[in-house]
N, C-alpha and C. Protein backbone atom coordinates (compact mmCIF):
# COMPACT_ATOMS: atom_id res chain seq x y z
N UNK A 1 0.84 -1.18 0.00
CA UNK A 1 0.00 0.00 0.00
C UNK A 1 0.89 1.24 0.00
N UNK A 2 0.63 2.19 -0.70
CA UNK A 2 0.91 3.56 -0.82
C UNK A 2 1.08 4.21 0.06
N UNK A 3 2.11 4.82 1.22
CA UNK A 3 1.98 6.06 2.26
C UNK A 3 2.16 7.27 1.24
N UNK A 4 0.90 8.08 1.75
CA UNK A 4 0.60 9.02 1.17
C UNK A 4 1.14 10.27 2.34
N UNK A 5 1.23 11.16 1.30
CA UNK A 5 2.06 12.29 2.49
C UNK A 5 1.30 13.48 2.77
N UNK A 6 1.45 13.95 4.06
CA UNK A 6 0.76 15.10 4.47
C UNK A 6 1.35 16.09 3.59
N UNK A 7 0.51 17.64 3.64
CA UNK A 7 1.17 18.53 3.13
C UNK A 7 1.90 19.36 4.34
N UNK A 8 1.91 19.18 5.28
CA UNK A 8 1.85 19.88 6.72
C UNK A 8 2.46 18.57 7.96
N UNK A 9 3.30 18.86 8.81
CA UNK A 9 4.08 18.21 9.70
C UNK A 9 3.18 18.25 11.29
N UNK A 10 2.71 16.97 11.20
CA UNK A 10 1.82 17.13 12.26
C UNK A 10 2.52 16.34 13.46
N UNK A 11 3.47 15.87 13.92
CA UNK A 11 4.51 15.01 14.15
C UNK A 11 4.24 15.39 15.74
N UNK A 12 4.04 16.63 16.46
CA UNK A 12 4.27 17.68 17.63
C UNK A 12 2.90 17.44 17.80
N UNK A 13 1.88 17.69 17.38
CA UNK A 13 0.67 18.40 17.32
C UNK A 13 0.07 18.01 18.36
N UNK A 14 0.44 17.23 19.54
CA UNK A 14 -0.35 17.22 20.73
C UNK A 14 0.52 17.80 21.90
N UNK A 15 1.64 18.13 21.49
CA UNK A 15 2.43 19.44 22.11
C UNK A 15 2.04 20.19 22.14
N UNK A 16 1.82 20.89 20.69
CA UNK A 16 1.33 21.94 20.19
C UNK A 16 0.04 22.39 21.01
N UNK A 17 -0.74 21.72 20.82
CA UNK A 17 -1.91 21.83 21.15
C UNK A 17 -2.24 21.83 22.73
N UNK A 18 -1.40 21.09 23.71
CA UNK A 18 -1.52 21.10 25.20
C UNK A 18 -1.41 23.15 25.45
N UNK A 19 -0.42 23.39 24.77
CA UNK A 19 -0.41 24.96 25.08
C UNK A 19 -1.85 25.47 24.87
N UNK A 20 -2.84 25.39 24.60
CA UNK A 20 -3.83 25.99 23.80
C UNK A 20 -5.21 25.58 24.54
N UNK A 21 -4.59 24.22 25.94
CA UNK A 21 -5.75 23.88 26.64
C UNK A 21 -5.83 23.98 27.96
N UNK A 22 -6.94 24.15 29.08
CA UNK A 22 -6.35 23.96 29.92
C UNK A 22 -6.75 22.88 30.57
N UNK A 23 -8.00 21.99 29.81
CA UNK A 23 -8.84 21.35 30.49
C UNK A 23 -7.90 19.80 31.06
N UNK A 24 -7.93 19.24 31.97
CA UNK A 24 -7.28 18.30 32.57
C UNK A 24 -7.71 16.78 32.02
N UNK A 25 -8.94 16.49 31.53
CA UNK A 25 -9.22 15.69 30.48
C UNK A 25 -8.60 15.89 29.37
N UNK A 26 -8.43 16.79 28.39
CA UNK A 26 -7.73 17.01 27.55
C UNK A 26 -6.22 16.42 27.50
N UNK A 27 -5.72 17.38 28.81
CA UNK A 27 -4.56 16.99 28.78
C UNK A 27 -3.88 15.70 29.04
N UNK A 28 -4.96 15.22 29.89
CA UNK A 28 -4.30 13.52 30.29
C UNK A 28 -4.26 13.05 29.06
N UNK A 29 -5.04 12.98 27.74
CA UNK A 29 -5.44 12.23 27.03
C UNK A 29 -3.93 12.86 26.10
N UNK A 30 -3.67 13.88 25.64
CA UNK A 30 -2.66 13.95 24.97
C UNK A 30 -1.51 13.63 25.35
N UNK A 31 -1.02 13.29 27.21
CA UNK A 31 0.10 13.03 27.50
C UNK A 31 0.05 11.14 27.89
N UNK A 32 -1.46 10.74 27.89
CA UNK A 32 -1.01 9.70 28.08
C UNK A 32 -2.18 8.49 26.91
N UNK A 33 -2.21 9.19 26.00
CA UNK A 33 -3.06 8.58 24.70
C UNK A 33 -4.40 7.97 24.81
N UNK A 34 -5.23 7.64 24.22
CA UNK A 34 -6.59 7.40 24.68
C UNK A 34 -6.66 5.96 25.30
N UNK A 35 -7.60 5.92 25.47
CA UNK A 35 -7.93 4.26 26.33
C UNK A 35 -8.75 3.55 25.96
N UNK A 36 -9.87 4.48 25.32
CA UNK A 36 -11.38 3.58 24.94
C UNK A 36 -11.94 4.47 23.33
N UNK A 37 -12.46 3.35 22.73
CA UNK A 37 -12.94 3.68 21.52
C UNK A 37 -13.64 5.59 21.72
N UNK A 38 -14.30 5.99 22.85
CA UNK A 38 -14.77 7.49 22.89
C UNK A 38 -13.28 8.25 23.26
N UNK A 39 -12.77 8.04 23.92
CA UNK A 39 -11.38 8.46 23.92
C UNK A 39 -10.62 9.33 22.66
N UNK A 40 -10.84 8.19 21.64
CA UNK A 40 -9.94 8.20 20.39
C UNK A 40 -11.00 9.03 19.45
N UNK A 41 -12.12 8.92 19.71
CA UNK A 41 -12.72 10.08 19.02
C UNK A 41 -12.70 11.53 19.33
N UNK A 42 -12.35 11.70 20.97
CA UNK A 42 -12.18 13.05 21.70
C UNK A 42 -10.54 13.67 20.76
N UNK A 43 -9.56 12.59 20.84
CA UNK A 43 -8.09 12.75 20.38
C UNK A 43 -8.50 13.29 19.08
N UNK A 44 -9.58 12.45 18.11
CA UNK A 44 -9.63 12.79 16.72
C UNK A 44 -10.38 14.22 15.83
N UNK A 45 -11.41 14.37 17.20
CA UNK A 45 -11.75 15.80 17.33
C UNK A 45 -10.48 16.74 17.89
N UNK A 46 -9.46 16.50 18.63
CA UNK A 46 -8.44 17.88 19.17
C UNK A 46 -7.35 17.93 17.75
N UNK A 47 -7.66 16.54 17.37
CA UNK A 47 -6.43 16.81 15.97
C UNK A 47 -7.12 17.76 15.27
N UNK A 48 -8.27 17.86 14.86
CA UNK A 48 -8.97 18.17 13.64
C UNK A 48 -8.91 19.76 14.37
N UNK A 49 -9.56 20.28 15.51
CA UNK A 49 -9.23 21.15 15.78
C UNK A 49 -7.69 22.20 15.63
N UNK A 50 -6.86 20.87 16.34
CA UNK A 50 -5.06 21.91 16.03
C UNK A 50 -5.22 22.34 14.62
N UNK A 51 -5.25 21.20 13.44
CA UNK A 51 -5.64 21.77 12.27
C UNK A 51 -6.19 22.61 11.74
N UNK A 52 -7.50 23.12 12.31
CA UNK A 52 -7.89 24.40 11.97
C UNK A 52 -7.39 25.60 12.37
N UNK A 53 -6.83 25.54 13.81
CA UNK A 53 -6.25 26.72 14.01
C UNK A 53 -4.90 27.00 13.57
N UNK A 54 -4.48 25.59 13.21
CA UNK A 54 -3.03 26.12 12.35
C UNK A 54 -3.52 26.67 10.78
N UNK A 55 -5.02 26.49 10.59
CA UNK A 55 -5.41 26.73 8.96
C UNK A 55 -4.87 25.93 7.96
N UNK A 56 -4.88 24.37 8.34
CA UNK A 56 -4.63 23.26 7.73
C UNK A 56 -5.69 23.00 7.11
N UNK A 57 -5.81 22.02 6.06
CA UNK A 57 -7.27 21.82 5.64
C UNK A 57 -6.73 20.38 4.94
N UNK A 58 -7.63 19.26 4.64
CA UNK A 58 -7.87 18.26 4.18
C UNK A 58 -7.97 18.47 2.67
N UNK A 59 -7.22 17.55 1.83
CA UNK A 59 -7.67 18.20 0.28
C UNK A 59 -9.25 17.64 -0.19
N UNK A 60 -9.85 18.09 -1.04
CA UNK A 60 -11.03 17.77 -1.13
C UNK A 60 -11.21 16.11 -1.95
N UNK A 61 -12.17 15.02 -1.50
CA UNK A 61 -11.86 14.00 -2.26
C UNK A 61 -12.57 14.18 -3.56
N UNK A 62 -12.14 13.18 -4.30
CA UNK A 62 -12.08 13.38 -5.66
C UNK A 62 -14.18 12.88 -5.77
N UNK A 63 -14.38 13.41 -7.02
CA UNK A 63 -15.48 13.28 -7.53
C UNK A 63 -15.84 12.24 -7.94
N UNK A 64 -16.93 11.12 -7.60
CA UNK A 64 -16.99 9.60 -8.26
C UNK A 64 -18.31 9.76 -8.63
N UNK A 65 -18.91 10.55 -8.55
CA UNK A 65 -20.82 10.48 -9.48
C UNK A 65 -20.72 10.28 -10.71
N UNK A 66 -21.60 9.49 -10.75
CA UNK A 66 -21.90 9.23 -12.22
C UNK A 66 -23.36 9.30 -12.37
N UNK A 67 -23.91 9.37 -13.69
CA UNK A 67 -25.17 8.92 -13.87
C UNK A 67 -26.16 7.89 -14.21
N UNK A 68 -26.99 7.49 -13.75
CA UNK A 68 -27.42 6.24 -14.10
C UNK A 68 -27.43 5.98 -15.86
N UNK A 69 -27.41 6.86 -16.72
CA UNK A 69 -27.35 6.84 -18.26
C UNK A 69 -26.14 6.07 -18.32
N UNK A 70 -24.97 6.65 -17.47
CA UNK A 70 -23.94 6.59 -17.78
C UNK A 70 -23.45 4.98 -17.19
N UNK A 71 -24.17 4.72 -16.43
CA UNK A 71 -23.74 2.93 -15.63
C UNK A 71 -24.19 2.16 -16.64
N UNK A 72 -25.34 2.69 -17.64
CA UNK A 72 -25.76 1.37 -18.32
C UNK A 72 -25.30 1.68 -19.53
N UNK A 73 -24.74 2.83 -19.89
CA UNK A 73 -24.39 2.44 -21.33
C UNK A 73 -22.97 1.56 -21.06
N UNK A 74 -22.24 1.90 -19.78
CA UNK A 74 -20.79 0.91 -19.47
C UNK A 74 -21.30 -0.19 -19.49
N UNK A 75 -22.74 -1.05 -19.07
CA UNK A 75 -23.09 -1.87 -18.67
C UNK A 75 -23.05 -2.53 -20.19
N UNK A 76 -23.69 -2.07 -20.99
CA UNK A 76 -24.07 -2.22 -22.04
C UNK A 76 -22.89 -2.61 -23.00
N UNK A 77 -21.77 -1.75 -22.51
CA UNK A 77 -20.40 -1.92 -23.84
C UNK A 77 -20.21 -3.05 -23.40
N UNK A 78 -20.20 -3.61 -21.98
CA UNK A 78 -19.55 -5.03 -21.82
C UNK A 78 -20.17 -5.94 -21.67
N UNK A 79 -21.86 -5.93 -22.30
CA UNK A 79 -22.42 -7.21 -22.13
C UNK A 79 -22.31 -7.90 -22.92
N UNK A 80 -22.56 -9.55 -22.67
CA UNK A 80 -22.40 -10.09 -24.12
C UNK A 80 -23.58 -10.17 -25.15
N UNK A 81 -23.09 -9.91 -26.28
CA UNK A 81 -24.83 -9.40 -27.13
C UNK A 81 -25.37 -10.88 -27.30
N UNK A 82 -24.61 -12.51 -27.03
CA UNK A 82 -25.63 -13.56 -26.98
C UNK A 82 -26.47 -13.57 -26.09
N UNK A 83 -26.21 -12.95 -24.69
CA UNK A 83 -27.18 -13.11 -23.42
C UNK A 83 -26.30 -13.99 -22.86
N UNK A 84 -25.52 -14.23 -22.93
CA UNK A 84 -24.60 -14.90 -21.82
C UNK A 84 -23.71 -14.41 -20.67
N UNK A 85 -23.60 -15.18 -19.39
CA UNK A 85 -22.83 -14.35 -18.42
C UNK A 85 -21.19 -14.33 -18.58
């Protein structure tokens, strides 16, 4: 599989971010990592947060719509014209 690369060095970012909190939940969780599946969603909300206030942003994902015209004429180029599977 492919590692794909950030555009932005997030390596610190729960350093970073302890400066910016004061709450004592918070902080346990960044100095001593989550524990339970709600945990890791609290961590995944403070990432997403550092990110915004550093004015990071996610690139946008790519476009996959299609139209139903468009599924069956693909459908169509590759069927077999005897009726067979």
């Amino acid at each position: 599989m492919e590692e794909k690369t950030k555009p932005y060095d997030d390596s610190n970012w729960r350093e970073e971010y302890s400066g910016y909190t004061s709450s004592r939940y918070e902080l346990d969780l960044l100095e001593n990592g989550p524990k339970s599946l709600a945990q890791s969603w609290m961590m995944g909300a403070m990432h997403n947060k550092w990110k915004k206030m550093k004015g990071y942003k996610d690139p946008e994902p790519p476009d996959c719509q299609s139209s139903l015209k468009e599924s069956l004429q693909i459908f169509d180029d590759y069927s077999d014209p005897y009726g067979g599977h």
